[in-house]
N, C-alpha and C. Protein backbone atom coordinates (compact mmCIF):
# COMPACT_ATOMS: atom_id res chain seq x y z
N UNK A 1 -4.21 -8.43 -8.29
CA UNK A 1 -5.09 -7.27 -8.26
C UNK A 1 -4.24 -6.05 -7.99
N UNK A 2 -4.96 -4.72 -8.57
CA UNK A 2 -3.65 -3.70 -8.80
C UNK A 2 -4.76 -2.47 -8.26
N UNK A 3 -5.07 -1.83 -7.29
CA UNK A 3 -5.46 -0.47 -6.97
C UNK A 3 -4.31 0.40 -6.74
N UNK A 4 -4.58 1.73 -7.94
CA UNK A 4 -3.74 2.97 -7.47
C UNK A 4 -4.43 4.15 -7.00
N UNK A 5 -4.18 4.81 -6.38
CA UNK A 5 -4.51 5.90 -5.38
C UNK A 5 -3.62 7.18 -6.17
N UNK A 6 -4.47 8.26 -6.04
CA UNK A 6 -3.87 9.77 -6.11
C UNK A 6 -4.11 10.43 -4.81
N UNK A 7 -3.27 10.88 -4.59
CA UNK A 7 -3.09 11.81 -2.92
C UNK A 7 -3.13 13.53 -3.61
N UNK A 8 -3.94 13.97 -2.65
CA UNK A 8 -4.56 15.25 -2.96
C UNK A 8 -3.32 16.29 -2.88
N UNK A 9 -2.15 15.65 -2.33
CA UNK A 9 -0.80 16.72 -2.64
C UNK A 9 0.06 16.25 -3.87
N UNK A 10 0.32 17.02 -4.49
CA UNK A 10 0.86 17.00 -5.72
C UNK A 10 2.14 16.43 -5.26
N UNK A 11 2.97 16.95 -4.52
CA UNK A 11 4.23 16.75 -3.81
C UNK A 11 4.37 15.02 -3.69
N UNK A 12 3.22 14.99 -2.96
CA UNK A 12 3.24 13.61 -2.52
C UNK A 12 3.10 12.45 -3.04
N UNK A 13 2.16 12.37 -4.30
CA UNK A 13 2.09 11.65 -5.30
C UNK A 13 0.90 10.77 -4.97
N UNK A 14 1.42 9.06 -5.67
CA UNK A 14 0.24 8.54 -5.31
C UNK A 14 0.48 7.31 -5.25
N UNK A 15 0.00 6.56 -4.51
CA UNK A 15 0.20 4.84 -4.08
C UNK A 15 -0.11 3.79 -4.67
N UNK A 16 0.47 2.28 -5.37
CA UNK A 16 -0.13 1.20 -5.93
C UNK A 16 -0.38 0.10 -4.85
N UNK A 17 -0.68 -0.14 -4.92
CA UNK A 17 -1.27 -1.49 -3.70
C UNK A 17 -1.69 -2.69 -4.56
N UNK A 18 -0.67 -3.61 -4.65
CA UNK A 18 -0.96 -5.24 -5.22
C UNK A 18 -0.77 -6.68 -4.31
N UNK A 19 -1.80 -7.15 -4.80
CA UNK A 19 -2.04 -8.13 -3.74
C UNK A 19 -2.18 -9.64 -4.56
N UNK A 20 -0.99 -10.10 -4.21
CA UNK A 20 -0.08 -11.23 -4.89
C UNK A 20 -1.32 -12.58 -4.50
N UNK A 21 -2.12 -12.86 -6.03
CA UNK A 21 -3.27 -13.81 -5.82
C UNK A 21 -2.48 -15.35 -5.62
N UNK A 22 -1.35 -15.77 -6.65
CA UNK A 22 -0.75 -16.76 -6.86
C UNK A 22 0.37 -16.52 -7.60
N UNK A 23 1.43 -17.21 -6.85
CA UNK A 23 1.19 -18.25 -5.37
C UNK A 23 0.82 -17.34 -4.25
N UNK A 24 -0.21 -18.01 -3.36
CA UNK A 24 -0.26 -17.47 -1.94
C UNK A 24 1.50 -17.25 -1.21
N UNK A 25 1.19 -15.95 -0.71
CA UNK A 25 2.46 -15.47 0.54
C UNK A 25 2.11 -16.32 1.76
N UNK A 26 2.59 -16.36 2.37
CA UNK A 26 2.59 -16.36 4.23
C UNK A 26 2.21 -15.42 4.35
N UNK A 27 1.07 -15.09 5.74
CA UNK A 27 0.76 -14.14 6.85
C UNK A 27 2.31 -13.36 7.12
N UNK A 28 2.41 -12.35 7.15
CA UNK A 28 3.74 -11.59 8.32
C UNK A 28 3.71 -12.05 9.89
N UNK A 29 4.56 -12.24 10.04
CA UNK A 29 4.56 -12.10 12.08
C UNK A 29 3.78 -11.30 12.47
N UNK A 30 2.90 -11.57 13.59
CA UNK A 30 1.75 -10.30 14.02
C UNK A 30 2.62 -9.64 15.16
N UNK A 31 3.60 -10.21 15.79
CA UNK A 31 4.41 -9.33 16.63
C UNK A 31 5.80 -9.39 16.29
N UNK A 32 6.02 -7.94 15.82
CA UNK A 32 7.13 -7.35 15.24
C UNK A 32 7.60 -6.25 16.24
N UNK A 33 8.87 -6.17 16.60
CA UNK A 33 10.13 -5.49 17.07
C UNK A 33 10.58 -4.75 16.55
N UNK A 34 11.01 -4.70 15.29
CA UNK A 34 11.46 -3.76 14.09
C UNK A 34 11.53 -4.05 13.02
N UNK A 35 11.96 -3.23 11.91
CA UNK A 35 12.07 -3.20 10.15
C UNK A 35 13.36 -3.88 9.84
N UNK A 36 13.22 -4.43 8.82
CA UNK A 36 14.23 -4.85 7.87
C UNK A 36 13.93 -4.78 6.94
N UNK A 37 14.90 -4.99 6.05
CA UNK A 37 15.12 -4.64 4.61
C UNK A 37 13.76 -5.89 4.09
N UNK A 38 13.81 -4.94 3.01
CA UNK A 38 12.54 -5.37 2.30
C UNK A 38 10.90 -5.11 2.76
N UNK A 39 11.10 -5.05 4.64
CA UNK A 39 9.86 -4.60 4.43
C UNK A 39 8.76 -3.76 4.57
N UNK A 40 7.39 -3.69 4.26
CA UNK A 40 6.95 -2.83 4.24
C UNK A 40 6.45 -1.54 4.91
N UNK A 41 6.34 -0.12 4.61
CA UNK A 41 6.09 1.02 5.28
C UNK A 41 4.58 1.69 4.62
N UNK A 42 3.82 1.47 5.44
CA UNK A 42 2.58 2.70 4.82
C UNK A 42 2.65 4.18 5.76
N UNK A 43 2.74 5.15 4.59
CA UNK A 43 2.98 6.12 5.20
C UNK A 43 1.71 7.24 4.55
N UNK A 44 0.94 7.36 6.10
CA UNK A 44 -0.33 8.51 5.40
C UNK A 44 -0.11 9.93 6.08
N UNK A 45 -0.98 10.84 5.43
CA UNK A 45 -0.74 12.00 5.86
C UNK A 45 -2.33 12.40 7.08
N UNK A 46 -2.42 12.87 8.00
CA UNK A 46 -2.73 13.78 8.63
C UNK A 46 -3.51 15.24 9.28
N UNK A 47 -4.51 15.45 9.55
CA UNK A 47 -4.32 16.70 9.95
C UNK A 47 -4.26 17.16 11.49
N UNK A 48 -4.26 16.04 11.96
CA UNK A 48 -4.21 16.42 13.71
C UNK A 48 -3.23 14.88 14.27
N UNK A 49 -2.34 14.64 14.43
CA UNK A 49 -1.58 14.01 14.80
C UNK A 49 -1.89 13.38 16.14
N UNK A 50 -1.80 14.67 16.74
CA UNK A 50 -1.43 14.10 17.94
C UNK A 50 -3.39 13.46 18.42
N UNK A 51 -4.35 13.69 17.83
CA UNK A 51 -5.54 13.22 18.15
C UNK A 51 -5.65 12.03 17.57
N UNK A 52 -4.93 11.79 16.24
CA UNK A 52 -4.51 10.39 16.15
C UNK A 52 -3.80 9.24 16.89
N UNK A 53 -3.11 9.91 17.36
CA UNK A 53 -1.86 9.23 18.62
C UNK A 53 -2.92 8.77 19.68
N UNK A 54 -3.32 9.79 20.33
CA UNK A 54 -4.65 9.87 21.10
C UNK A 54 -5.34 8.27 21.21
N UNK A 55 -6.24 8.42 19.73
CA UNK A 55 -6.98 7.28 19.27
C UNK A 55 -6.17 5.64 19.54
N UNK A 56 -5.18 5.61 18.69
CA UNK A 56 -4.13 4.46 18.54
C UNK A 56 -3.99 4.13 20.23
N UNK A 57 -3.58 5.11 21.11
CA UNK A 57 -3.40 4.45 22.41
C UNK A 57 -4.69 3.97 22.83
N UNK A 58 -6.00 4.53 23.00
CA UNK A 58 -7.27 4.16 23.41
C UNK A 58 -7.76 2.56 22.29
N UNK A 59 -6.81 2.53 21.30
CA UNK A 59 -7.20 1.07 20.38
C UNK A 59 -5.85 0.35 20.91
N UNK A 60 -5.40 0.81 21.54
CA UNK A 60 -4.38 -0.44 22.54
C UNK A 60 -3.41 -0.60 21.12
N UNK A 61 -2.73 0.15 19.90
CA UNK A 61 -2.01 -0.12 19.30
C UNK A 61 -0.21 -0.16 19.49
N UNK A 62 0.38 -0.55 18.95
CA UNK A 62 1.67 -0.37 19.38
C UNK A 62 2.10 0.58 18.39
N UNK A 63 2.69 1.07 19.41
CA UNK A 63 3.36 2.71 19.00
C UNK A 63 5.34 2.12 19.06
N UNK A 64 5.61 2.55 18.25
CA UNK A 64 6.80 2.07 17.85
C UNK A 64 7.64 3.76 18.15
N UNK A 65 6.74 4.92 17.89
CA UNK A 65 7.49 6.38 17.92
C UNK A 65 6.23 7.52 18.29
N UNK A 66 6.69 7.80 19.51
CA UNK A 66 5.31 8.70 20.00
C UNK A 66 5.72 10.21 18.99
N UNK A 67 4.65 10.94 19.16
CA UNK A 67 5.05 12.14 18.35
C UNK A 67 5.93 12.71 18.04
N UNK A 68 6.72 13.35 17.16
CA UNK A 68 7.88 13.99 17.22
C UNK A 68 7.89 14.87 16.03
N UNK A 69 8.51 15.85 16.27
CA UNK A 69 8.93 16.66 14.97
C UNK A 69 9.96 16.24 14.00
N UNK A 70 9.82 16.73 12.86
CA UNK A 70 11.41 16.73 11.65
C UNK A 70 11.11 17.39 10.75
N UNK A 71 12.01 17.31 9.99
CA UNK A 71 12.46 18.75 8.59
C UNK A 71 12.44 17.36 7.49
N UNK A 72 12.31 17.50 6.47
CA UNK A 72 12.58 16.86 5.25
C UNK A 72 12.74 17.64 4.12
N UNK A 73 13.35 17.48 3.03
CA UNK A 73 13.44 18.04 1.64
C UNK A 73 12.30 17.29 0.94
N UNK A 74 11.10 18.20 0.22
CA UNK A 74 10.36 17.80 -0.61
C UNK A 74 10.89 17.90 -1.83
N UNK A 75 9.95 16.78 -2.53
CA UNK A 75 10.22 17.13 -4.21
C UNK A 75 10.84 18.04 -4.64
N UNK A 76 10.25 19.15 -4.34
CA UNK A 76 10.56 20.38 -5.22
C UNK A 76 11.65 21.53 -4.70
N UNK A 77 12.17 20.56 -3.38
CA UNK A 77 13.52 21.14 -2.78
C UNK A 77 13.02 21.85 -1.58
N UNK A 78 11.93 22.48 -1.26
CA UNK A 78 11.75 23.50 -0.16
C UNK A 78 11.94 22.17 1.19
N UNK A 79 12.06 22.76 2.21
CA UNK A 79 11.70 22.23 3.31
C UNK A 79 10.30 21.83 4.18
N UNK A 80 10.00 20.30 4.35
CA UNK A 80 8.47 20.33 5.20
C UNK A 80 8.92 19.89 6.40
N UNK A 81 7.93 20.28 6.78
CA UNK A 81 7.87 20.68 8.38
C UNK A 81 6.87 19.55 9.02
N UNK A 82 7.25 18.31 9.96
CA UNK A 82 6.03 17.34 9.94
C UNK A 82 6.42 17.31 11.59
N UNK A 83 5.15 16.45 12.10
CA UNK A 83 5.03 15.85 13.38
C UNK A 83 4.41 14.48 12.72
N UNK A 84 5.29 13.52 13.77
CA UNK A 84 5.23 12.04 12.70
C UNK A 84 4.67 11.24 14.15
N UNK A 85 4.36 9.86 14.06
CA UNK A 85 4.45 9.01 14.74
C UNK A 85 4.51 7.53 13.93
N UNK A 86 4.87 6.73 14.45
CA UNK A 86 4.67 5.23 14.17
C UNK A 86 4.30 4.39 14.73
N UNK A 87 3.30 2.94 14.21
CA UNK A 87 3.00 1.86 14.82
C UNK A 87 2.96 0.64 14.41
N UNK A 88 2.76 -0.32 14.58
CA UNK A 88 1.97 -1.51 14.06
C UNK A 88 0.69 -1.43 13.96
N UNK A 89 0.30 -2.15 13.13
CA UNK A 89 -1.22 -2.54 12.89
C UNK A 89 -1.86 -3.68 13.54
N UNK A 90 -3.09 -4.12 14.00
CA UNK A 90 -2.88 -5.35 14.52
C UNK A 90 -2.87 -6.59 13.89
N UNK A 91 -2.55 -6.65 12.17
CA UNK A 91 -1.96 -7.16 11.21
C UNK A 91 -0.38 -7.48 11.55
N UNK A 92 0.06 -6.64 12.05
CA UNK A 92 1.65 -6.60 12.33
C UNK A 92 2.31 -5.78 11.12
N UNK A 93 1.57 -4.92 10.30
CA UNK A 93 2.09 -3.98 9.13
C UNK A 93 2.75 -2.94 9.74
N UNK A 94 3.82 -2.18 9.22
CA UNK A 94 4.35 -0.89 10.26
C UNK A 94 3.47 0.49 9.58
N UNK A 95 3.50 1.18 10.19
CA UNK A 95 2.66 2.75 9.97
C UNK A 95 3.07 3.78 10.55
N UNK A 96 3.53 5.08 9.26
CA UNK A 96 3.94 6.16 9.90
C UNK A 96 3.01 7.41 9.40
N UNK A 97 2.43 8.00 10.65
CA UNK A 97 1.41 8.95 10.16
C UNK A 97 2.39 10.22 10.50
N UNK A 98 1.89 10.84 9.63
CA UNK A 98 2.44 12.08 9.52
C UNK A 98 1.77 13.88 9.64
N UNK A 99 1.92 14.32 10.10
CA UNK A 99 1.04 15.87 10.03
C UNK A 99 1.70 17.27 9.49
N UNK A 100 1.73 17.59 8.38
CA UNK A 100 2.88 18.77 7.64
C UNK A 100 2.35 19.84 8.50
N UNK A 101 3.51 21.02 8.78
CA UNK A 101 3.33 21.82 9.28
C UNK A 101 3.39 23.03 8.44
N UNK A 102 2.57 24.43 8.29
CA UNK A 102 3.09 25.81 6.84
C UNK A 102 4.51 25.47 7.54
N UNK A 103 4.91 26.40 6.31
CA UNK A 103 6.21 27.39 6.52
C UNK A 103 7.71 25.95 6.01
């Protein structure tokens, strides 16, 4: 099965999500420590971060990176401006939410 997604920023593009019918995968580990190669990152966007952060602690999630700022080069070369965090899911999936800042 194949759902694709368009994200309302042009910049940002848009997501496929496939979900491997056969052969069945294995479950992931539900308690994960850190990333390695190969695997997966969902990364969404934002408009209040830190009220997200908020939420995730009151749902008892694991926070892997409490709020923080950074710079990145977009697509189109300018500089964005984000406040990020990361977690697990209680899937054991990793997740980095993100909040762009103008300028």
């Amino acid at each position: 099965r194949l759902v694709i997604m368009k994200a309302q920023d042009p910049v940002i593009g848009m997501i496929g999500l496939l979900q491997w019918v056969e052969p069945r995968l294995p479950a992931p580990p539900r308690e994960r420590e850190r990333l390695g190669i190969g695997d997966v990152v969902f990364v969404l966007q934002t408009d209040n971060v830190q009220e997200a952060y908020r939420r995730l602690q009151v749902a008892g999630a694991r926070i892997f990176a409490e709020p923080h700022r950074f710079e990145v080069r977009g697509a189109d070369g300018r500089t964005l401006r984000m406040t990020s965090i990361s977690f697990w899911d209680p899937d054991g999936y990793f997740f980095e939410m993100n909040e762009r800042h103008p300028g």
